[in-house]
N, C-alpha and C. Protein backbone atom coordinates (compact mmCIF):
# COMPACT_ATOMS: atom_id res chain seq x y z
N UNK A 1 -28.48 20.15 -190.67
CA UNK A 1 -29.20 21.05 -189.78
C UNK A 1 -29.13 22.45 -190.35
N UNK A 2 -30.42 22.95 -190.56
CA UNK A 2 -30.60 24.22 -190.92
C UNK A 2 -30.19 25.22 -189.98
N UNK A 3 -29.22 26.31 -190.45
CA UNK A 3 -29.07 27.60 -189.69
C UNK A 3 -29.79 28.76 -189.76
N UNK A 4 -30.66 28.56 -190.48
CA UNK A 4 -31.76 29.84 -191.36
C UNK A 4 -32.93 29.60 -190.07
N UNK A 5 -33.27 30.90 -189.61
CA UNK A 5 -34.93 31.11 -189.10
C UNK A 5 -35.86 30.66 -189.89
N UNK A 6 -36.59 29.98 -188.92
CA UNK A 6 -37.92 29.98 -189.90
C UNK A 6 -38.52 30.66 -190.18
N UNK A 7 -38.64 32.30 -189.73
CA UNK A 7 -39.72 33.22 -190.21
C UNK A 7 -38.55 34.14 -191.31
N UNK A 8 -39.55 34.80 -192.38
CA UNK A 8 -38.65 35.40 -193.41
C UNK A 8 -38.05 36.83 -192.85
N UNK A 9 -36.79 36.65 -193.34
CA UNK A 9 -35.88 38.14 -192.63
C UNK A 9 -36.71 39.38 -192.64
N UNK A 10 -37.27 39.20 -193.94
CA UNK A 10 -37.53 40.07 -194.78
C UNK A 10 -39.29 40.43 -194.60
N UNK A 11 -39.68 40.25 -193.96
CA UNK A 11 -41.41 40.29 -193.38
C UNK A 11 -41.06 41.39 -192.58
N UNK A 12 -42.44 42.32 -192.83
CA UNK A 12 -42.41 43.32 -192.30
C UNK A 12 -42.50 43.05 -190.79
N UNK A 13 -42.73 43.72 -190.02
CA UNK A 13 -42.69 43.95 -188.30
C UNK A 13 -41.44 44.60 -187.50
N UNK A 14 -41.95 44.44 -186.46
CA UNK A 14 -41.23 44.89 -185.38
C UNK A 14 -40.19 43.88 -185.11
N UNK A 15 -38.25 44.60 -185.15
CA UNK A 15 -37.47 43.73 -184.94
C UNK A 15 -37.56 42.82 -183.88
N UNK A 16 -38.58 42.94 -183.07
CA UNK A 16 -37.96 42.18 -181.65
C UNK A 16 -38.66 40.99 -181.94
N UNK A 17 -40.48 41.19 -182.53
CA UNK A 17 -41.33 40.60 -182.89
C UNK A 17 -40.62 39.45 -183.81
N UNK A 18 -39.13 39.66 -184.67
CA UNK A 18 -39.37 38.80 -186.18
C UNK A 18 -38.31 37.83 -184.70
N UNK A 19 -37.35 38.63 -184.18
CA UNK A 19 -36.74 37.83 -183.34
C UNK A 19 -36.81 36.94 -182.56
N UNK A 20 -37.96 37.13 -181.84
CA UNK A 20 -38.47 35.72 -180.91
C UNK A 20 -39.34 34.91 -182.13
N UNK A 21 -39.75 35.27 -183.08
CA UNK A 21 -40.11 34.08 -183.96
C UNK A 21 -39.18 33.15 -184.56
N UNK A 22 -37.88 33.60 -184.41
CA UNK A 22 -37.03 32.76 -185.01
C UNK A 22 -36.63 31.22 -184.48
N UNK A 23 -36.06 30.99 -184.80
CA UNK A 23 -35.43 29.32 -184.08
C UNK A 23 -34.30 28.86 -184.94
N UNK A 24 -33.37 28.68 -183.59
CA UNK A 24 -31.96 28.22 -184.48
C UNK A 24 -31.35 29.36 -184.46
N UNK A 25 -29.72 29.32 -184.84
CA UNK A 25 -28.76 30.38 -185.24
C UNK A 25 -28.91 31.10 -186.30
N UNK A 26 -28.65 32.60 -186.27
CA UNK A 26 -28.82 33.00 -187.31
C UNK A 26 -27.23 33.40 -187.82
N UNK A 27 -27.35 33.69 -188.88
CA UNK A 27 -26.16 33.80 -189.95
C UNK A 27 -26.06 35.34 -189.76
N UNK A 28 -24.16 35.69 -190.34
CA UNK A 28 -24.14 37.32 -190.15
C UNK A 28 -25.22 38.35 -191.05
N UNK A 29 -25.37 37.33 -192.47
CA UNK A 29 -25.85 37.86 -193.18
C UNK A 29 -27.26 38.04 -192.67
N UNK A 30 -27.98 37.21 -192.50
CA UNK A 30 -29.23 36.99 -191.72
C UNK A 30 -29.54 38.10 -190.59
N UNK A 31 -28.45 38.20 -189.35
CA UNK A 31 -28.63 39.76 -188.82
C UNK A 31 -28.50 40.92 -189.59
N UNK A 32 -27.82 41.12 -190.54
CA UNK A 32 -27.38 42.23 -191.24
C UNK A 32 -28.78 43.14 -191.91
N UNK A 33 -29.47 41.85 -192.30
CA UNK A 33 -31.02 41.93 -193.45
C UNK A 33 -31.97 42.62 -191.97
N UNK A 34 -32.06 41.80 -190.97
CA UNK A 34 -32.82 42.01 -190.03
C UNK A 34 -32.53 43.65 -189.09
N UNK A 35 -31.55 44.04 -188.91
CA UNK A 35 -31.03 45.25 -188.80
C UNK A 35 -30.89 46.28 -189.54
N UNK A 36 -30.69 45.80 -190.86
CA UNK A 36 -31.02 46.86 -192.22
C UNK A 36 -29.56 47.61 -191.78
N UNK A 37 -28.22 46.81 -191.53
CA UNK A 37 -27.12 47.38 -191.45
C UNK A 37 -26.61 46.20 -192.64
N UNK A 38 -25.10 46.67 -193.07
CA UNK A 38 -24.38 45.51 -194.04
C UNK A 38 -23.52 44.71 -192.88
N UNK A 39 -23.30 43.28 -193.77
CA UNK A 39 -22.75 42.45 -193.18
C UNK A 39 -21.11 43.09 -192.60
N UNK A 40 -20.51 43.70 -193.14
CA UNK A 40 -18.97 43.96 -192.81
C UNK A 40 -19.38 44.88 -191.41
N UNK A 41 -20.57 45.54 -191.14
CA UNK A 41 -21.06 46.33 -189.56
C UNK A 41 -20.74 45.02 -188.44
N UNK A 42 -21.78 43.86 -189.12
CA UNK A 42 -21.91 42.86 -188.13
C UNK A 42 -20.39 42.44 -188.22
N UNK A 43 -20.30 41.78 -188.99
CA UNK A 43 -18.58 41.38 -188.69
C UNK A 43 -17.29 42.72 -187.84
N UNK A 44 -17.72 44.15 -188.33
CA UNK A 44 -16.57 44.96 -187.00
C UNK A 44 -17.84 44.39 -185.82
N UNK A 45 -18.39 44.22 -185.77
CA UNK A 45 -19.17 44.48 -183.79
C UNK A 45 -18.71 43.04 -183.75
N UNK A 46 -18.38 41.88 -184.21
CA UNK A 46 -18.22 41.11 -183.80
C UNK A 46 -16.78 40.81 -183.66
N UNK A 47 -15.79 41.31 -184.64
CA UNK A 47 -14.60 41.67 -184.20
C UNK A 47 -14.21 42.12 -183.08
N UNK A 48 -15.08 43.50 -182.40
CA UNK A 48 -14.61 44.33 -181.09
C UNK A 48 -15.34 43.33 -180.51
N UNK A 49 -16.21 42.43 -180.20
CA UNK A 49 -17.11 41.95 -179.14
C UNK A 49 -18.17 42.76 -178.53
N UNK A 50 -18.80 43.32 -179.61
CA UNK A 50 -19.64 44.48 -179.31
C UNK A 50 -21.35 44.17 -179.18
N UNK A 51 -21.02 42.25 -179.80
CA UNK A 51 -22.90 41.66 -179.77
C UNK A 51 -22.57 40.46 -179.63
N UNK A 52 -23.42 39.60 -178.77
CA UNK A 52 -23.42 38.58 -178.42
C UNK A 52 -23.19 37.58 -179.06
N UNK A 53 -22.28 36.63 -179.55
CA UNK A 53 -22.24 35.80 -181.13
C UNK A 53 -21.44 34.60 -180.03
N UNK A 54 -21.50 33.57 -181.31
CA UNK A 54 -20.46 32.44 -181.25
C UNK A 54 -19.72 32.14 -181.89
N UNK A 55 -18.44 31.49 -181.89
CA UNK A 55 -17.89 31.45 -183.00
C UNK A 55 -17.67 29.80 -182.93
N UNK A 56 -17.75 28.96 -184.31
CA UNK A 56 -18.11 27.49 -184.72
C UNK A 56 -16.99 27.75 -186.14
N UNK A 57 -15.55 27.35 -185.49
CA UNK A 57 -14.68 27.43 -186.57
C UNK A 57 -14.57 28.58 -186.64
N UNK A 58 -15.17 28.81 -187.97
CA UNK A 58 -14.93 29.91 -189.03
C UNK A 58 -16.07 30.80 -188.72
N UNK A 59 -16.92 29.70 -188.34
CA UNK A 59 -18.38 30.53 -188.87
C UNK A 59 -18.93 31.16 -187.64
N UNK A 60 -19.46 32.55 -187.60
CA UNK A 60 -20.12 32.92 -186.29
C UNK A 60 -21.43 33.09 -186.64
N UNK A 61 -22.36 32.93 -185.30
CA UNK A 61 -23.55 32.42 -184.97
C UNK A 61 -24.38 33.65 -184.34
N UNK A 62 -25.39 33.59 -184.25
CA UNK A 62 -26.31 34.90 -183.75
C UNK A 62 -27.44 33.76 -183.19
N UNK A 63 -27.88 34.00 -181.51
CA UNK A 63 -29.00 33.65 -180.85
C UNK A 63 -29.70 34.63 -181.27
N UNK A 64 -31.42 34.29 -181.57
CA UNK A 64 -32.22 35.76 -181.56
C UNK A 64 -32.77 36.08 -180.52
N UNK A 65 -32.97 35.03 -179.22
CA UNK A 65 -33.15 36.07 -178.05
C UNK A 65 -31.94 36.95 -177.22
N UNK A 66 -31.03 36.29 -177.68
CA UNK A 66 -29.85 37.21 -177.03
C UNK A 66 -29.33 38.74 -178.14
N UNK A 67 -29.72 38.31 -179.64
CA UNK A 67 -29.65 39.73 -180.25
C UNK A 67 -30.96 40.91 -179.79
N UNK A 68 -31.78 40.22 -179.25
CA UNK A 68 -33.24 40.87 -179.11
C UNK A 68 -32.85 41.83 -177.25
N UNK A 69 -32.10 40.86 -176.55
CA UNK A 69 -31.52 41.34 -175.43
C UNK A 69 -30.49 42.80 -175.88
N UNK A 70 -29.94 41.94 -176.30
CA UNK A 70 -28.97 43.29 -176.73
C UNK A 70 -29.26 44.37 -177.39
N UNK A 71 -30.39 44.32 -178.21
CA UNK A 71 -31.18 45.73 -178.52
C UNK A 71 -31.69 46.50 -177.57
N UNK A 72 -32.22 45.70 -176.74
CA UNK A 72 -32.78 46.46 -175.83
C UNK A 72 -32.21 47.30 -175.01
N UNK A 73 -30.99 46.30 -174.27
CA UNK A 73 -30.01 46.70 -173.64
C UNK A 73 -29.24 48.01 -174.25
N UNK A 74 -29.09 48.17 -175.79
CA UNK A 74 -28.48 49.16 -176.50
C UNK A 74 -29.57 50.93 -176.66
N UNK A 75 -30.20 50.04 -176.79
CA UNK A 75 -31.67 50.99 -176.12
C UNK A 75 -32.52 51.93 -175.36
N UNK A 76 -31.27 51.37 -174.46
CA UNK A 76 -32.13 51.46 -172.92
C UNK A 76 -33.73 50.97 -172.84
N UNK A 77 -34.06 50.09 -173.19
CA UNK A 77 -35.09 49.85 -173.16
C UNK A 77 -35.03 48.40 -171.82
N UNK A 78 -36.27 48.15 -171.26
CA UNK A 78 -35.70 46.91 -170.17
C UNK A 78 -35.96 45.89 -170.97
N UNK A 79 -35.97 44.73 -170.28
CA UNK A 79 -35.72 43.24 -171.05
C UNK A 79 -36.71 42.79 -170.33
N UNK A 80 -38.09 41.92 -170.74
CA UNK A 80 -38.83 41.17 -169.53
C UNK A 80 -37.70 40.18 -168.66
N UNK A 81 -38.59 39.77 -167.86
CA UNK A 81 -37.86 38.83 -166.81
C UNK A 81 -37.91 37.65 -167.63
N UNK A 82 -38.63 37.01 -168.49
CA UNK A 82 -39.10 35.63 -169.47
C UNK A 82 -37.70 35.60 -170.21
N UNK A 83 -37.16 36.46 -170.47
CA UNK A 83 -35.91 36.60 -171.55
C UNK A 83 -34.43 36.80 -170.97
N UNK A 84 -34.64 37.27 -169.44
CA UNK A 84 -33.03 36.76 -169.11
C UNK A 84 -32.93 35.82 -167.89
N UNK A 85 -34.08 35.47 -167.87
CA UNK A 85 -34.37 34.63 -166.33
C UNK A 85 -33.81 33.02 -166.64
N UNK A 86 -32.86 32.80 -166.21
CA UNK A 86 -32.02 31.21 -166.41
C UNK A 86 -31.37 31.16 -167.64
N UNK A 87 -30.65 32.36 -168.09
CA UNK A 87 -29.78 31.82 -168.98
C UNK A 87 -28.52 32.74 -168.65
N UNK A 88 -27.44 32.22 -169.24
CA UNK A 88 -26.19 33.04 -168.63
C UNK A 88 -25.63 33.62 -169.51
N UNK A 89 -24.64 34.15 -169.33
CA UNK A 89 -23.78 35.79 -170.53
C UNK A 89 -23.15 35.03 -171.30
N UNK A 90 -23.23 35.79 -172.39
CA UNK A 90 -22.17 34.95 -173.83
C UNK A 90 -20.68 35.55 -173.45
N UNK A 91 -19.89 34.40 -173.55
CA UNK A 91 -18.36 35.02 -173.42
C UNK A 91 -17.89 35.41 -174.88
């Protein structure tokens, strides 16, 4: 099972836009490209618990509607109702 999005990190647009195109978990590295921050950023925010992730072993995981939430949320920007309506908080 593939952990890679299907749309390329690296395609121009609007972050939120590449985000709901995605499907599947994304990798730290994979947010890092998509944020245009380095991977050791994503790994401290995921150290403090500062973005929504999972952790599978070793390996931690990125939802892209819940990173797309959390931009917003970081934002202040609102979230439609389509994107937090029936799903619950990442612990």
């Amino acid at each position: 099972m593939s952990t890679s999005p299907t749309l390329s990190i690296s395609e121009p647009g609007d972050v939120f836009e590449r985000l709901a195109a995605c499907h599947g978990f994304l990798t730290a590295r994979d947010v890092a490209k998509m944020l245009a921050i380095s991977e050791k950023t994503v790994y401290s925010y995921v150290s403090r618990n500062m973005i929504p992730h999972y952790k599978i072993e070793a390996n931690v995981r990125f939802r892209p509607l819940e990173l797309a939430e959390w931009l917003r949320n970081r934002a202040g920007l609102t979230t439609p109702a389509s994107l937090s309506a029936g799903r619950s908080a990442v612990q």
